[in-house]
C-alpha atoms as a PDB file:
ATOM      1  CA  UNK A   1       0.000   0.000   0.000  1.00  0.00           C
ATOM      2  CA  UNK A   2       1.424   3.565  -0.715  1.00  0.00           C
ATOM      3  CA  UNK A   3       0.941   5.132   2.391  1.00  0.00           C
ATOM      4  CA  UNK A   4       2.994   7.054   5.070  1.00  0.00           C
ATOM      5  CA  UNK A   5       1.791   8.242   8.412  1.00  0.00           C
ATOM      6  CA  UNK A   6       3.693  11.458   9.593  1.00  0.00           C
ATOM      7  CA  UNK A   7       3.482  11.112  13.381  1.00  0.00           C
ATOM      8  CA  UNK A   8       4.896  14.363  14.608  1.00  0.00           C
ATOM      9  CA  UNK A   9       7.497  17.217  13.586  1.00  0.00           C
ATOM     10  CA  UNK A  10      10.494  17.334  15.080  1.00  0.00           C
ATOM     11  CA  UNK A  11      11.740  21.162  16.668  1.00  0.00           C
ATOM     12  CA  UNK A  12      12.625  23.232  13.525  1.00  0.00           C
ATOM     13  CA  UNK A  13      10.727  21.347  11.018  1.00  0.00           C
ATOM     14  CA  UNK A  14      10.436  23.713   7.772  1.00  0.00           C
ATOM     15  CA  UNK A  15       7.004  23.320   8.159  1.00  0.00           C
ATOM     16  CA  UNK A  16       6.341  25.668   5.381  1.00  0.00           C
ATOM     17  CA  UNK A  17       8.265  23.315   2.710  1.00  0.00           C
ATOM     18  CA  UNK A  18       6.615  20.126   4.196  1.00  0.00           C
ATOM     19  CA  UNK A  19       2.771  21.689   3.597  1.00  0.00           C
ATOM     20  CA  UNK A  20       4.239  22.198  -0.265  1.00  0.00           C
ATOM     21  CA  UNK A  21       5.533  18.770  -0.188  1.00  0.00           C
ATOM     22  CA  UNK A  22       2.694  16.684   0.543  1.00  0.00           C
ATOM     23  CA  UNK A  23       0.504  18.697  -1.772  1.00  0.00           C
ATOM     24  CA  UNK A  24       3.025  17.654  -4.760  1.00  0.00           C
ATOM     25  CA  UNK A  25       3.230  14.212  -3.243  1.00  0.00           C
ATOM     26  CA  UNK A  26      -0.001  13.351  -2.423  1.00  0.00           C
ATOM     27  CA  UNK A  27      -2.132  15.392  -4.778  1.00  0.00           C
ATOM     28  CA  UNK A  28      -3.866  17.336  -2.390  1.00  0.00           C
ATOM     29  CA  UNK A  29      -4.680  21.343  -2.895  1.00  0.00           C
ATOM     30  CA  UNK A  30      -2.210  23.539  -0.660  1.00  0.00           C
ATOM     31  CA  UNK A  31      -5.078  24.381   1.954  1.00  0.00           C
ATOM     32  CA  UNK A  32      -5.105  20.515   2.858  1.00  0.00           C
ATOM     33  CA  UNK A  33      -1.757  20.487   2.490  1.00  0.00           C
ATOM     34  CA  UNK A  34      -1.539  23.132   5.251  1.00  0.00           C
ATOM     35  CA  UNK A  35      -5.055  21.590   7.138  1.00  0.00           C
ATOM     36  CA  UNK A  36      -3.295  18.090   7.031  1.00  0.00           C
ATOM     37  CA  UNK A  37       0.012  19.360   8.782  1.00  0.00           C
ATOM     38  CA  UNK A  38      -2.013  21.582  11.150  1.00  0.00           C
ATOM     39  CA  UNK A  39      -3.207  18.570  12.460  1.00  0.00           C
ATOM     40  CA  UNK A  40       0.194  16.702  13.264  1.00  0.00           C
ATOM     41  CA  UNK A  41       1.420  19.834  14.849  1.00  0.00           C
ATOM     42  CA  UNK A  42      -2.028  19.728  16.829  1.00  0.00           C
ATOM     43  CA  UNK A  43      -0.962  15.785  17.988  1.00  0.00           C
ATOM     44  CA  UNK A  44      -2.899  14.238  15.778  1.00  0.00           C
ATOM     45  CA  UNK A  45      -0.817  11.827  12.946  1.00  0.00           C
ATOM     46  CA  UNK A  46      -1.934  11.676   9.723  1.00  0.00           C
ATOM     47  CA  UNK A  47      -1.817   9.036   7.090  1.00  0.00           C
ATOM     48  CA  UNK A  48      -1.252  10.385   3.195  1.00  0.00           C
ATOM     49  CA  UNK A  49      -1.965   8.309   0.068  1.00  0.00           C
ATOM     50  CA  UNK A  50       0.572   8.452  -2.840  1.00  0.00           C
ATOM     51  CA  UNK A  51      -0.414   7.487  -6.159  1.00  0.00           C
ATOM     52  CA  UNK A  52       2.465   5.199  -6.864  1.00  0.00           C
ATOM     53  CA  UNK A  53       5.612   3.571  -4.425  1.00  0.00           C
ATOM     54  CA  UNK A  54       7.921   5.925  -6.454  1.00  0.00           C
ATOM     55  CA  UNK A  55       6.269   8.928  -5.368  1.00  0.00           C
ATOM     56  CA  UNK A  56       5.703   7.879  -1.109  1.00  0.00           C
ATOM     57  CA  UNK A  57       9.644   6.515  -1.374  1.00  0.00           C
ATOM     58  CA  UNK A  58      10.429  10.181  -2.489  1.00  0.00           C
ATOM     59  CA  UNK A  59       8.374  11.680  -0.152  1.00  0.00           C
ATOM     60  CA  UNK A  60       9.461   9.774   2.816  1.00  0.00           C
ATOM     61  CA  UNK A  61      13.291  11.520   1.876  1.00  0.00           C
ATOM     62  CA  UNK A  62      12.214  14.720   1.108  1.00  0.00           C
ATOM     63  CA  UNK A  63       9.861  14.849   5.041  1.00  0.00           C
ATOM     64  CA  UNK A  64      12.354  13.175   6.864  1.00  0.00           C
ATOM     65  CA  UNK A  65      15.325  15.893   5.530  1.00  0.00           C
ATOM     66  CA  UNK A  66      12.346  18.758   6.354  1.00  0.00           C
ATOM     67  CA  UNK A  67      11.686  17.533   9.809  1.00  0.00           C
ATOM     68  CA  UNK A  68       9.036  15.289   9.948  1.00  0.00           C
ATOM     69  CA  UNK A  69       8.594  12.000  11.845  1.00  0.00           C
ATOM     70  CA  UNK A  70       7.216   9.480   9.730  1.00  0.00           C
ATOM     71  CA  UNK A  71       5.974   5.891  10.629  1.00  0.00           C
END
């Protein structure tokens, strides 16, 4: 299954560049983008779909370099 959960940010996570990154990763508009990460900063994880494994394996790189905590 192509899915990632991000489970929390770590201190100084470009939050900013993550929002843009899991709109162009996951295909959702930049207001869910920001809504989704909103939530993980709130506590809550979140789970993102990725259209292919190509796409979630680049994804997982690119959050992980930006600050996020991924499961």
């Amino acid at each position: 299954m192509n899915t990632l959960k991000i489970v929390r940010l770590k201190p100084k996570t470009k939050v900013v560049s993550l929002m843009a990154a899991v709109g162009r990763y996951s295909g959702v508009g930049l207001g869910d983008a920001k809504a989704l990460i909103e939530n993980v900063i709130g506590g809550e994880p979140v789970t993102l779909q990725f259209e292919s494994e190509i796409k979630r394996t680049e994804f997982r790189a690119l959050a992980e370099s930006l600050g996020a905590v991924l499961d």
